[in-house]
C-alpha atoms as a PDB file:
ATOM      1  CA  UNK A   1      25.815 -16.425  28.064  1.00  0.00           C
ATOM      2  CA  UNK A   2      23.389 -14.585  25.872  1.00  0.00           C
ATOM      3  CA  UNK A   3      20.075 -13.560  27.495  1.00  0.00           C
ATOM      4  CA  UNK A   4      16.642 -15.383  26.612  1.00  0.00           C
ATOM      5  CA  UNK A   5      14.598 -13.663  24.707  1.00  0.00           C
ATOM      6  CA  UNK A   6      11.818 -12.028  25.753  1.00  0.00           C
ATOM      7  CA  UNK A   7       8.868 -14.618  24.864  1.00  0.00           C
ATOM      8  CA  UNK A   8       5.343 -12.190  23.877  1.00  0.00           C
ATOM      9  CA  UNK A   9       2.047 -14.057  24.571  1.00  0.00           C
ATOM     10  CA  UNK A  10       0.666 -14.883  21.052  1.00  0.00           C
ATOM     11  CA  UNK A  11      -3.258 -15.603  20.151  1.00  0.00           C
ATOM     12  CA  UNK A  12      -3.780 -16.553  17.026  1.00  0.00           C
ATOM     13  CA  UNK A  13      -7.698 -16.123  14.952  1.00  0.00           C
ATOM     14  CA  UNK A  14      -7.712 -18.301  11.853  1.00  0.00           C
ATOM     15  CA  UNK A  15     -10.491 -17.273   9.774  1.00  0.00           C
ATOM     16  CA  UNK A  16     -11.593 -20.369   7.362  1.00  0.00           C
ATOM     17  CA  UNK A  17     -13.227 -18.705   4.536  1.00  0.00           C
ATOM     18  CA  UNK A  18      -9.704 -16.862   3.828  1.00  0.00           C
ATOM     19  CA  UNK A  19      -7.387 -19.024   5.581  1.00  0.00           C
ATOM     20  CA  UNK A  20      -5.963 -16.221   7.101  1.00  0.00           C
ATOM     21  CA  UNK A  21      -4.748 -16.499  11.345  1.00  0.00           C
ATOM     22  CA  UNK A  22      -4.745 -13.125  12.695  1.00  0.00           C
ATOM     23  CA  UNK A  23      -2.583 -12.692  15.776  1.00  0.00           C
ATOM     24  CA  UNK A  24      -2.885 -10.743  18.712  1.00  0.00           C
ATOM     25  CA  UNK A  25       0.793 -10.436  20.150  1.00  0.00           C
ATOM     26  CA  UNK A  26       0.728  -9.081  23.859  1.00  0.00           C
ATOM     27  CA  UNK A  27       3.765  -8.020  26.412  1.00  0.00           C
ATOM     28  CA  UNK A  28       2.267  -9.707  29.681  1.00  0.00           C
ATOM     29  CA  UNK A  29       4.192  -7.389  31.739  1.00  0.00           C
ATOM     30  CA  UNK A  30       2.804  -4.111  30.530  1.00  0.00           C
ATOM     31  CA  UNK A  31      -0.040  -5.607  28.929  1.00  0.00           C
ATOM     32  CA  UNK A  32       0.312  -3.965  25.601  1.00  0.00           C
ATOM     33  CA  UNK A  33      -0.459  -5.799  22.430  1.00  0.00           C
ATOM     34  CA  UNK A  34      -0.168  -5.533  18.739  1.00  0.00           C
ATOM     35  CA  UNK A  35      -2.760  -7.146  16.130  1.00  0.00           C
ATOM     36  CA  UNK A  36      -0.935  -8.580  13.132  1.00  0.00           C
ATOM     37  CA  UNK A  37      -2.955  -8.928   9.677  1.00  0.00           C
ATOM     38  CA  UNK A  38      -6.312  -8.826  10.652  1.00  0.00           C
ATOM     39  CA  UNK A  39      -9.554  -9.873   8.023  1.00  0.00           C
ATOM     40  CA  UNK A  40     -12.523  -7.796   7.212  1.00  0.00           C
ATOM     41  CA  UNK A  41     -15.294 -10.467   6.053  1.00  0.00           C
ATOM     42  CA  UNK A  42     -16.372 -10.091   2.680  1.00  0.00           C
ATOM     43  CA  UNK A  43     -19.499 -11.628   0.671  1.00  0.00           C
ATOM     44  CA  UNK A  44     -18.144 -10.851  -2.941  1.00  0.00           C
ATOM     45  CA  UNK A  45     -21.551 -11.856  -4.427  1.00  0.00           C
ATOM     46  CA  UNK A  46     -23.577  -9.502  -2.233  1.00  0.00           C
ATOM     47  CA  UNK A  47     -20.386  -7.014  -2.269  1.00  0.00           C
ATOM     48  CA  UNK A  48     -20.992  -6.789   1.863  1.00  0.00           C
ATOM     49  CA  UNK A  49     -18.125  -6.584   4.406  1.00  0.00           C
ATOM     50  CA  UNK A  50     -19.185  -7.821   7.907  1.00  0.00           C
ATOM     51  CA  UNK A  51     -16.752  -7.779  11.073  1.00  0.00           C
ATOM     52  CA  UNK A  52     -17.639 -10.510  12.651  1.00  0.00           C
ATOM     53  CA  UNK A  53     -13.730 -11.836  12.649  1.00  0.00           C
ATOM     54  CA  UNK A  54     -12.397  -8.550  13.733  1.00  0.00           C
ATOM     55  CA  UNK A  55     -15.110  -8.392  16.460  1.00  0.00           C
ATOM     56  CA  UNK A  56     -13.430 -11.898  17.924  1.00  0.00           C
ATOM     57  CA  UNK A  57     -10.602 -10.309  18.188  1.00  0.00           C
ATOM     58  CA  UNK A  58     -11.921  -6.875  20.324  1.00  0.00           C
ATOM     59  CA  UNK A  59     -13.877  -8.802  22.668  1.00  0.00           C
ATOM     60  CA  UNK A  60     -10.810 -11.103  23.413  1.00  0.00           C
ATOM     61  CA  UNK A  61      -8.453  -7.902  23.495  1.00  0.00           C
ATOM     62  CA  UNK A  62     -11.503  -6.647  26.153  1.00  0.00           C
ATOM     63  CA  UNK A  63     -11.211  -9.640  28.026  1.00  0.00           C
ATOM     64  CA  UNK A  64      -7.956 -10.164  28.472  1.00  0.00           C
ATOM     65  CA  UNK A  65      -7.356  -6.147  29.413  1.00  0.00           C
ATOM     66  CA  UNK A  66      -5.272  -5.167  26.411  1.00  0.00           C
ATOM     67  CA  UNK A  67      -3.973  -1.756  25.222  1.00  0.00           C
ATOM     68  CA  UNK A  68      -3.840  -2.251  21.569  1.00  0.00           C
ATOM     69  CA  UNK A  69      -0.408  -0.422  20.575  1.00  0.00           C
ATOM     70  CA  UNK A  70       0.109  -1.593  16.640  1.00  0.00           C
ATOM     71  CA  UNK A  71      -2.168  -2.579  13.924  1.00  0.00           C
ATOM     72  CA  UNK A  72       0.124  -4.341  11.486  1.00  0.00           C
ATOM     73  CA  UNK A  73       0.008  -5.361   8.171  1.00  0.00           C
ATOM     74  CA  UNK A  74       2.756  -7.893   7.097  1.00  0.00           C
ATOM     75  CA  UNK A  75       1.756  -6.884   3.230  1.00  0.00           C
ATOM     76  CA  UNK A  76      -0.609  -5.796   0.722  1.00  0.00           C
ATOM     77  CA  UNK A  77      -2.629  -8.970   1.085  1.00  0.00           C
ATOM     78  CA  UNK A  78      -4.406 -10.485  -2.149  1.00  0.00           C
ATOM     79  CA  UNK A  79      -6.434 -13.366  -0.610  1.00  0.00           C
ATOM     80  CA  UNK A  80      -8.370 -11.039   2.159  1.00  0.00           C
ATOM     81  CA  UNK A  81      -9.366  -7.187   3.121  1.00  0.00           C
ATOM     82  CA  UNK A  82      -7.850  -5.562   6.110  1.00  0.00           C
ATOM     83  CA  UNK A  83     -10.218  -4.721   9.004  1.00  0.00           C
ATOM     84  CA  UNK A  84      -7.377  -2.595  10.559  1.00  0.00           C
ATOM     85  CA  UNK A  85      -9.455   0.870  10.303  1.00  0.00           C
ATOM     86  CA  UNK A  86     -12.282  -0.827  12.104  1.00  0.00           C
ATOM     87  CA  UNK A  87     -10.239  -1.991  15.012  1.00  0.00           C
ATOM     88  CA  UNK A  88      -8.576   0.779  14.843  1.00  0.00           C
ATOM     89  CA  UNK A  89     -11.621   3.196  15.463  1.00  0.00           C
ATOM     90  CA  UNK A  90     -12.977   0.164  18.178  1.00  0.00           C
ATOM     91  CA  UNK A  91      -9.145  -0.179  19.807  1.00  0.00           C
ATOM     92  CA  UNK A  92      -6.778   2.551  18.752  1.00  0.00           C
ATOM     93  CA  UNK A  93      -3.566   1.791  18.370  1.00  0.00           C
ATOM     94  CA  UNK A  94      -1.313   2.749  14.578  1.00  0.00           C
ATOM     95  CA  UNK A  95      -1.757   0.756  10.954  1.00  0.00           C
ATOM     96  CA  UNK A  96       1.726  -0.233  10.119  1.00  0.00           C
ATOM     97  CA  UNK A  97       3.380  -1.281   6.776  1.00  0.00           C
ATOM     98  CA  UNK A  98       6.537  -1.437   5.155  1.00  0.00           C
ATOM     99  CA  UNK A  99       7.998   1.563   3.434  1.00  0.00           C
ATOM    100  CA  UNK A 100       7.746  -0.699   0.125  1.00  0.00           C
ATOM    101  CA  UNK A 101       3.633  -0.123  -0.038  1.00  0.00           C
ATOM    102  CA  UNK A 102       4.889   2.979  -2.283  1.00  0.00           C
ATOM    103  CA  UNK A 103       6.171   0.536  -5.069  1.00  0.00           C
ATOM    104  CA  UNK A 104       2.922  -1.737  -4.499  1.00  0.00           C
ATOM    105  CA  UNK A 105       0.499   1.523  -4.623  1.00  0.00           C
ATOM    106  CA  UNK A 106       2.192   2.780  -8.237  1.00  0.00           C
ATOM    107  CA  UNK A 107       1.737  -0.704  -9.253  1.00  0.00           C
ATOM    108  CA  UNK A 108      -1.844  -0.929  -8.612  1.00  0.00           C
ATOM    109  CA  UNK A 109      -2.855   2.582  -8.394  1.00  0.00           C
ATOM    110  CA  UNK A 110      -1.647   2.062 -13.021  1.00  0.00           C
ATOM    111  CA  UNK A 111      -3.934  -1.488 -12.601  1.00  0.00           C
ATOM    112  CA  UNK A 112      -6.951   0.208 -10.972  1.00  0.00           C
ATOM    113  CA  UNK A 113      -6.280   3.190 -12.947  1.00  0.00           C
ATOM    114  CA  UNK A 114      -6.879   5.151  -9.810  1.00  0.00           C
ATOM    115  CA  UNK A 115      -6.773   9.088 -10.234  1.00  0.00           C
ATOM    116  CA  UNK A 116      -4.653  11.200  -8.646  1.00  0.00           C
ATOM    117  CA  UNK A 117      -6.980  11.469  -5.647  1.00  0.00           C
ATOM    118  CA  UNK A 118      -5.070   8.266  -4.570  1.00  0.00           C
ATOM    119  CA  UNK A 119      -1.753   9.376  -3.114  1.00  0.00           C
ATOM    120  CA  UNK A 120       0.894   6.745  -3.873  1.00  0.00           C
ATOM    121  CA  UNK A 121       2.857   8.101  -0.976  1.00  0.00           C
ATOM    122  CA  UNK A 122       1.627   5.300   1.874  1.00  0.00           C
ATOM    123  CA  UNK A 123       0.221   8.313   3.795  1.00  0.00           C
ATOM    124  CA  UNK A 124      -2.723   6.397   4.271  1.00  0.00           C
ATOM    125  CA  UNK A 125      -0.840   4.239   6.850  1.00  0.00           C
ATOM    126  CA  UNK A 126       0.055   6.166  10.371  1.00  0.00           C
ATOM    127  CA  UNK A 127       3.578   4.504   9.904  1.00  0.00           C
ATOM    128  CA  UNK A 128       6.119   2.857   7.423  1.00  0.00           C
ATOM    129  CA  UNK A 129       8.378   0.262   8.853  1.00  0.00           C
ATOM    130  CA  UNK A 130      12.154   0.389   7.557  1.00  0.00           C
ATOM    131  CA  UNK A 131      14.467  -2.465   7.242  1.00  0.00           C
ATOM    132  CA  UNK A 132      15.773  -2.933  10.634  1.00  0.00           C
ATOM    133  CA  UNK A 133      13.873  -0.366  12.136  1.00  0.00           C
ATOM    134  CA  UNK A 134      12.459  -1.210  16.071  1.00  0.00           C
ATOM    135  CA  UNK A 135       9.711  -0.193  17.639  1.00  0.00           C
ATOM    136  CA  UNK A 136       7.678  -1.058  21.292  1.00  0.00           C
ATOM    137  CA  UNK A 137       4.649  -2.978  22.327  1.00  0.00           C
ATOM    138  CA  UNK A 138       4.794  -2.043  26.007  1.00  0.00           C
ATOM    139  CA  UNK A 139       8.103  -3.782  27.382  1.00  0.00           C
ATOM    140  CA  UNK A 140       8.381  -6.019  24.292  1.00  0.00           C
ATOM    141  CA  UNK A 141      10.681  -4.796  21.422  1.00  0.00           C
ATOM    142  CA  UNK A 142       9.971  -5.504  17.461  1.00  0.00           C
ATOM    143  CA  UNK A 143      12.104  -5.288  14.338  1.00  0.00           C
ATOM    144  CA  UNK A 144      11.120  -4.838  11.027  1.00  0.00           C
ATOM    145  CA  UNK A 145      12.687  -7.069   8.535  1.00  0.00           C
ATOM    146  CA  UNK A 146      12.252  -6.125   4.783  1.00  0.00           C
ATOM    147  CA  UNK A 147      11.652  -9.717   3.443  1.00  0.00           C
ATOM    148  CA  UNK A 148      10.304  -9.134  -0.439  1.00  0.00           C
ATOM    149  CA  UNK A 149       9.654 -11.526  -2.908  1.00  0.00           C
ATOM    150  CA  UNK A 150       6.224 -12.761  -2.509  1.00  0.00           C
ATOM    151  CA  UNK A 151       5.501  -8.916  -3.025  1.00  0.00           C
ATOM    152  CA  UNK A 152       7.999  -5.786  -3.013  1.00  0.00           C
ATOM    153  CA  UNK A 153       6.048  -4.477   0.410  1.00  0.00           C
ATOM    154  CA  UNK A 154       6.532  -7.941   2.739  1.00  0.00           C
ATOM    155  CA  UNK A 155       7.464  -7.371   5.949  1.00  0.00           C
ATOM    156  CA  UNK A 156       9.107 -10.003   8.358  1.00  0.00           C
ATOM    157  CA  UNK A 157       7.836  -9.012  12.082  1.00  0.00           C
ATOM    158  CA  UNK A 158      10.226 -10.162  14.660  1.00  0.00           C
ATOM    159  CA  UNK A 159       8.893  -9.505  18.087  1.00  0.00           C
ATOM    160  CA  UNK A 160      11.100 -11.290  21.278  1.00  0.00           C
ATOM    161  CA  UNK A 161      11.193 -14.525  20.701  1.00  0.00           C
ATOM    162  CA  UNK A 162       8.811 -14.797  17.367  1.00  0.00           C
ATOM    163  CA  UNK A 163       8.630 -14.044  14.488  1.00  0.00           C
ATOM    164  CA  UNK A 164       5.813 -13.238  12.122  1.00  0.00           C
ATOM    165  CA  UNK A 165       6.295 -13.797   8.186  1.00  0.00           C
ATOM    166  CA  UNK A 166       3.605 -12.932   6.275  1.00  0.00           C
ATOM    167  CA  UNK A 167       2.979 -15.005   3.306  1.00  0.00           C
ATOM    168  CA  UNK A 168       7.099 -15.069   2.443  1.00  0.00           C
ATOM    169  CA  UNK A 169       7.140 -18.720   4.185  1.00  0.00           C
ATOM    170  CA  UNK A 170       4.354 -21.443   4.844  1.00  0.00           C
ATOM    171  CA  UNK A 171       4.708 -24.352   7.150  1.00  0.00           C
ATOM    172  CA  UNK A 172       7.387 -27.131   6.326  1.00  0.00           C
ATOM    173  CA  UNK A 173       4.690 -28.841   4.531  1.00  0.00           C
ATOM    174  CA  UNK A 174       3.386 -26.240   2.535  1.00  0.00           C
ATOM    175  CA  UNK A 175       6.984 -24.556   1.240  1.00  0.00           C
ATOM    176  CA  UNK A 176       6.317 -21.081   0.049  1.00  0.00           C
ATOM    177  CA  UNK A 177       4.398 -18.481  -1.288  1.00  0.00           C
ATOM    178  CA  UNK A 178       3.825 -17.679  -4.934  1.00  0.00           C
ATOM    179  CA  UNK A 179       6.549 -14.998  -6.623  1.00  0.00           C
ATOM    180  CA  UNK A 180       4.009 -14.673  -9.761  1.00  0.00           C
ATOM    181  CA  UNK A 181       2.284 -11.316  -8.497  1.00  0.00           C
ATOM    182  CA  UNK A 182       3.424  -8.108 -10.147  1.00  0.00           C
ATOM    183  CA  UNK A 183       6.529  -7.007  -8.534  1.00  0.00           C
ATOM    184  CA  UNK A 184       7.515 -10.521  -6.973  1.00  0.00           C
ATOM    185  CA  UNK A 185      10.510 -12.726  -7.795  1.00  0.00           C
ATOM    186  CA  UNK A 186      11.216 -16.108  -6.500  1.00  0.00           C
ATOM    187  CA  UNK A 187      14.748 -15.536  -6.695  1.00  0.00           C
ATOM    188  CA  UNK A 188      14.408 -12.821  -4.118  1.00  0.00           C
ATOM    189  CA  UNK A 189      11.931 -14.843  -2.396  1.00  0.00           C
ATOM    190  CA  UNK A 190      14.412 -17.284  -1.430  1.00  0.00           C
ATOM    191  CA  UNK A 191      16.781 -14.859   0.243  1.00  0.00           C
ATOM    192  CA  UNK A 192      14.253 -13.610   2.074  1.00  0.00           C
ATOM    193  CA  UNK A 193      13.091 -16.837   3.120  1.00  0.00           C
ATOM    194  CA  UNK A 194      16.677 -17.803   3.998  1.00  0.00           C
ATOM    195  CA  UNK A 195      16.878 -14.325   5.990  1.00  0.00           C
ATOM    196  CA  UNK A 196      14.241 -15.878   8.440  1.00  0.00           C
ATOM    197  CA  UNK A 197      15.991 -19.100   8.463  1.00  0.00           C
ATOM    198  CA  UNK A 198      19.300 -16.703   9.871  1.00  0.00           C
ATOM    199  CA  UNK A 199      17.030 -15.984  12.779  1.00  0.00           C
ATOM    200  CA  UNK A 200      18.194 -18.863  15.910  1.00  0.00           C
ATOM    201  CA  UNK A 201      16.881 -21.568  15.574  1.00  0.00           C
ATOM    202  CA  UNK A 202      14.240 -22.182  18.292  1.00  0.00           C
ATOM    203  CA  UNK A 203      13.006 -18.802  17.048  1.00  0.00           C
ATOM    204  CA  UNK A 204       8.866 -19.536  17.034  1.00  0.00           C
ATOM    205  CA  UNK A 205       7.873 -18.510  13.571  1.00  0.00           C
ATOM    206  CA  UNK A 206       4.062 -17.643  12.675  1.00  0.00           C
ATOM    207  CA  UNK A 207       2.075 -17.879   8.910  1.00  0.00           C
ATOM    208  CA  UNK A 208      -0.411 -15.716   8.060  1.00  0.00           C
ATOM    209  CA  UNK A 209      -1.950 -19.032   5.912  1.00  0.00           C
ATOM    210  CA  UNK A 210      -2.385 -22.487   6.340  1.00  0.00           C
ATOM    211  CA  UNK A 211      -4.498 -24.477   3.930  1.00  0.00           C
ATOM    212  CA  UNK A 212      -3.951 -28.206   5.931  1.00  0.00           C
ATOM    213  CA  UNK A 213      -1.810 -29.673   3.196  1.00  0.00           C
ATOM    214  CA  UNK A 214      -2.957 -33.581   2.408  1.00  0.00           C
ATOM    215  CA  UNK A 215      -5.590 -33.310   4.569  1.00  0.00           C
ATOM    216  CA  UNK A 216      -3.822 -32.506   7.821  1.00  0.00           C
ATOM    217  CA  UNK A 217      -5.139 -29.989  10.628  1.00  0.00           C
ATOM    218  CA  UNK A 218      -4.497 -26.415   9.973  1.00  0.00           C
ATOM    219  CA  UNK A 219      -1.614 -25.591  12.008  1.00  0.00           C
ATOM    220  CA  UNK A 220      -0.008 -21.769  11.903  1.00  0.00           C
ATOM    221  CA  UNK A 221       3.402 -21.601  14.153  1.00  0.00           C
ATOM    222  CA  UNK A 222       6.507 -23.641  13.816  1.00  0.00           C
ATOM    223  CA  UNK A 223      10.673 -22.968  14.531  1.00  0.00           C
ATOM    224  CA  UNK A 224      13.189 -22.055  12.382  1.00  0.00           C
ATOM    225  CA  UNK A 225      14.808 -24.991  13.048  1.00  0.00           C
ATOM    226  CA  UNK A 226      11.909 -27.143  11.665  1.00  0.00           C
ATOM    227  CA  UNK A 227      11.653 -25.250   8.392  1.00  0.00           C
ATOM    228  CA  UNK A 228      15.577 -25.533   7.884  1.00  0.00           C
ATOM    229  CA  UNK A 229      15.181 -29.621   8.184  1.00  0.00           C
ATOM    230  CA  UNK A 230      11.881 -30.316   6.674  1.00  0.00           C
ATOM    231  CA  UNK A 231      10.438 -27.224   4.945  1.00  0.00           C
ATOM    232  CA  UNK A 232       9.608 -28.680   1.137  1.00  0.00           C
ATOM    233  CA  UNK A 233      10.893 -25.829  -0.749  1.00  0.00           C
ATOM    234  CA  UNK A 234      13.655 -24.199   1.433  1.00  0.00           C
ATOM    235  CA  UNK A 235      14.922 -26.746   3.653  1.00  0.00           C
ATOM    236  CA  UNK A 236      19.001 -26.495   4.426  1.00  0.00           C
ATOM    237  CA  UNK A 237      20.575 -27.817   1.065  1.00  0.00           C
ATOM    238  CA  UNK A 238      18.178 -26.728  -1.693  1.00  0.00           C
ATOM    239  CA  UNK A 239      20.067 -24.332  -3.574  1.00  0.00           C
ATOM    240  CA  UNK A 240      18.534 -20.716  -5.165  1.00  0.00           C
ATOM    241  CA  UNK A 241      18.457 -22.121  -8.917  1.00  0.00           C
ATOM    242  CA  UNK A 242      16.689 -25.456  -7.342  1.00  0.00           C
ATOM    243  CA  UNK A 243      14.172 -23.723  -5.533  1.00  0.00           C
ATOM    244  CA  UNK A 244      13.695 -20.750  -8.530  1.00  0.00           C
ATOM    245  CA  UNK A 245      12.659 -23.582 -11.061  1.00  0.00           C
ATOM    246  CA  UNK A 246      10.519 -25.279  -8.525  1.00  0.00           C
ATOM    247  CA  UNK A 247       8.477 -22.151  -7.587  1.00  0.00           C
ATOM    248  CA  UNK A 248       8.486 -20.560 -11.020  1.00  0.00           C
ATOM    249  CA  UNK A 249       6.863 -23.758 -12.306  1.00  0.00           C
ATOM    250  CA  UNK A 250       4.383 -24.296  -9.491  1.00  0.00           C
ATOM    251  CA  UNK A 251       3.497 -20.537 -10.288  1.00  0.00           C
ATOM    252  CA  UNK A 252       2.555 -21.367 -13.990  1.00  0.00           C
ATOM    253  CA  UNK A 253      -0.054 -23.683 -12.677  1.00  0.00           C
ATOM    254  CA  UNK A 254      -2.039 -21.567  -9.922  1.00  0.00           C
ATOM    255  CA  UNK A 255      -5.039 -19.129 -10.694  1.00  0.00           C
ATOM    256  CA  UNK A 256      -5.549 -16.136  -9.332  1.00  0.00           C
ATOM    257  CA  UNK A 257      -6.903 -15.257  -5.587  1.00  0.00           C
ATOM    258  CA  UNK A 258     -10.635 -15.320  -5.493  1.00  0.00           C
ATOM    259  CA  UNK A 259     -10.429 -11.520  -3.363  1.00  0.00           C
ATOM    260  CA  UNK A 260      -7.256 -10.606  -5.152  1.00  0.00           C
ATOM    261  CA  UNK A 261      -9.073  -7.648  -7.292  1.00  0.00           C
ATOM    262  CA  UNK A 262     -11.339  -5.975  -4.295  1.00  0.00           C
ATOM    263  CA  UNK A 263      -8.273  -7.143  -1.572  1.00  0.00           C
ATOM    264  CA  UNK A 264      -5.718  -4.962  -3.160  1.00  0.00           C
ATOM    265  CA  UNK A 265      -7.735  -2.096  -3.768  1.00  0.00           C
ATOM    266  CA  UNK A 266      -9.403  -1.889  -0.573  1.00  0.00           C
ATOM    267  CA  UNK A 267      -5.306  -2.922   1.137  1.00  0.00           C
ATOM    268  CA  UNK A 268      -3.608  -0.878  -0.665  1.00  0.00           C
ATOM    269  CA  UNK A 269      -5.461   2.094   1.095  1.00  0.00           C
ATOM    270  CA  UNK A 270      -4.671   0.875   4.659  1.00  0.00           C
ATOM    271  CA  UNK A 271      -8.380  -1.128   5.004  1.00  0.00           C
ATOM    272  CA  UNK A 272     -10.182   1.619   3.794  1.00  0.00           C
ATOM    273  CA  UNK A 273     -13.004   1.237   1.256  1.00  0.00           C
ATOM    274  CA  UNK A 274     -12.384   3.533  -2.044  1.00  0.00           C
ATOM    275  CA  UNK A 275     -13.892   6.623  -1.645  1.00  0.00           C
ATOM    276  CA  UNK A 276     -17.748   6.820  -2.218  1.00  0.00           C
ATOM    277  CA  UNK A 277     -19.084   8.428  -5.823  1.00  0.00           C
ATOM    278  CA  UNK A 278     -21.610  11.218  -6.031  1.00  0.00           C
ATOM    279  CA  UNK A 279     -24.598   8.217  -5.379  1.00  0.00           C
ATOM    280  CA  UNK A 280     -23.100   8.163  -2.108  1.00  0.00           C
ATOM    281  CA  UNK A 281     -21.673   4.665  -2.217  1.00  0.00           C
ATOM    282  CA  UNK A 282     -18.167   3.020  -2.733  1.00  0.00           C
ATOM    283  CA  UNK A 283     -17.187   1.063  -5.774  1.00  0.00           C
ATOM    284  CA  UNK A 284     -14.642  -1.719  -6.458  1.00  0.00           C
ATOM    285  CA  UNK A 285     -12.852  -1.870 -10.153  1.00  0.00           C
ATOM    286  CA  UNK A 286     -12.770  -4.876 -11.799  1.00  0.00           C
ATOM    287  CA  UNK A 287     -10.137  -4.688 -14.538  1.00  0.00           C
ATOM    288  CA  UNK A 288      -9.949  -6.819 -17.493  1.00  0.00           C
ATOM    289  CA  UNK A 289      -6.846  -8.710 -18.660  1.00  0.00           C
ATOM    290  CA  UNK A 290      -5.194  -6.811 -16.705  1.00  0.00           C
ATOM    291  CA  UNK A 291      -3.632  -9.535 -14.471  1.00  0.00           C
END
């Protein structure tokens, strides 16, 4: 008989202007926990961050005794910034991303046309996750699974008995991510996405979006045995060429991000604002026709 898995206590923070869930995952035997994609708040007009969101989550990892272990980062997100160095200096704990952010920082770091002052080496994260590679949160053990497509740096967090995917896989309602960004591909998209749907089946899988498709309540955790019978754009039966026309055709239609432009460069250093110029104060690029 195989042995249950070992089921981690999972809290998750939606945050509505980004529809982004943050999620604190904590061993309740050791007490331990990881925080999984957290938001920095952003008014683009005023160009202000806040931390309202992040401070949720440090007075409930106060509250509830916590050791933060991890600060995780699923991807280079394009819809919200990372308040990871924040929590970081509140919390402790180590920012975390896959080895891939190198490919995603050359990418950019062209875009931005960043000088060489921005390394392009991920050393601004404490750690790169390999593919396959496991790690602790207290008694709990993770694995990193390399799940590209969506970008070239998504991760696929599988810790016990969930599993947390990023944007590579939406509820069964709302399909999939887009494959349009630079370095993503919806044919590799869908083996990733069918690399989660390997996982067992009661395996309790976690989105870092929900946007309450036709009008229904945001939900943000569901089994990989629901997304293999109902998901819209990956269920059991819809083959790779089916699903690459759908999503390349769906991708013709979207705009971009409303934070993609100061989300990447402010994720693509680990959270961290770009350096401040000579006025003292930090800038965001905004490139033209670039994207």
């Amino acid at each position: 008989m195989t042995a249950a898995l070992a089921a981690p206590d999972v809290t998750g923070f939606f945050d509505a202007p980004t529809n982004t869930i943050s999620y604190v995952v904590a061993d309740p035997a050791t007490k331990a926990c990881a925080i999984i994609d957290s938001v920095l708040d952003f008014d683009y007009p005023a160009g202000r961050t806040g931390t309202s969101a992040a401070d949720a989550i440090i007075a409930f990892v106060r509250h509830q005794g916590l050791t933060l272990d991890w600060l995780i980062e699923t991807h280079v997100h394009a819809d919200h910034l990372s308040a990871a160095p924040y929590l970081q200096q509140k919390l402790g704990g180590k920012i975390g991303i896959g080895e891939h952010i190198r490919t995603v920082q050359t990418t950019f770091g062209t875009i931005f046309n960043e000088t060489a002052q921005f390394h392009r080496d991920g050393s601004q994260f404490d750690h790169l996750f390999r593919d396959g590679e496991t790690y602790r949160i207290g008694g709990l053990t993770g694995t990193a699974l390399h799940t590209p497509g969506h970008t070239p740096a998504c991760m696929t967090h599988v810790i016990g008995d969930a599993a947390f995917v990023g944007d590579t896989i939406f509820m069964p309602d709302g399909g999939s991510a887009r494959a349009d960004f630079p370095g993503g591909d919806a044919r590799t998209l869908y083996r990733s996405m069918r690399r989660i749907l390997a996982l067992p089946p009661e395996t309790r899988l976690f989105m870092c979006h929900d946007y309450g498709p036709n009008g229904r309540d945001i939900r943000w955790e569901t089994t990989v045995a629901a997304e293999r019978a109902e998901n819209i754009h990956v269920h059991d039966g819809m083959t790779e060429d089916a699903f690459v026309a759908l999503r390349e055709a769906r991708d013709r239609t979207l705009g971009m991000p409303r934070l993609i432009l100061p989300a990447l460069q402010v994720n693509m250093r680990a959270g961290h604002l770009p350096p401040a110029e000579d006025n003292g104060t930090a800038y965001l690029r905004i490139p033209l026709n670039a994207l």
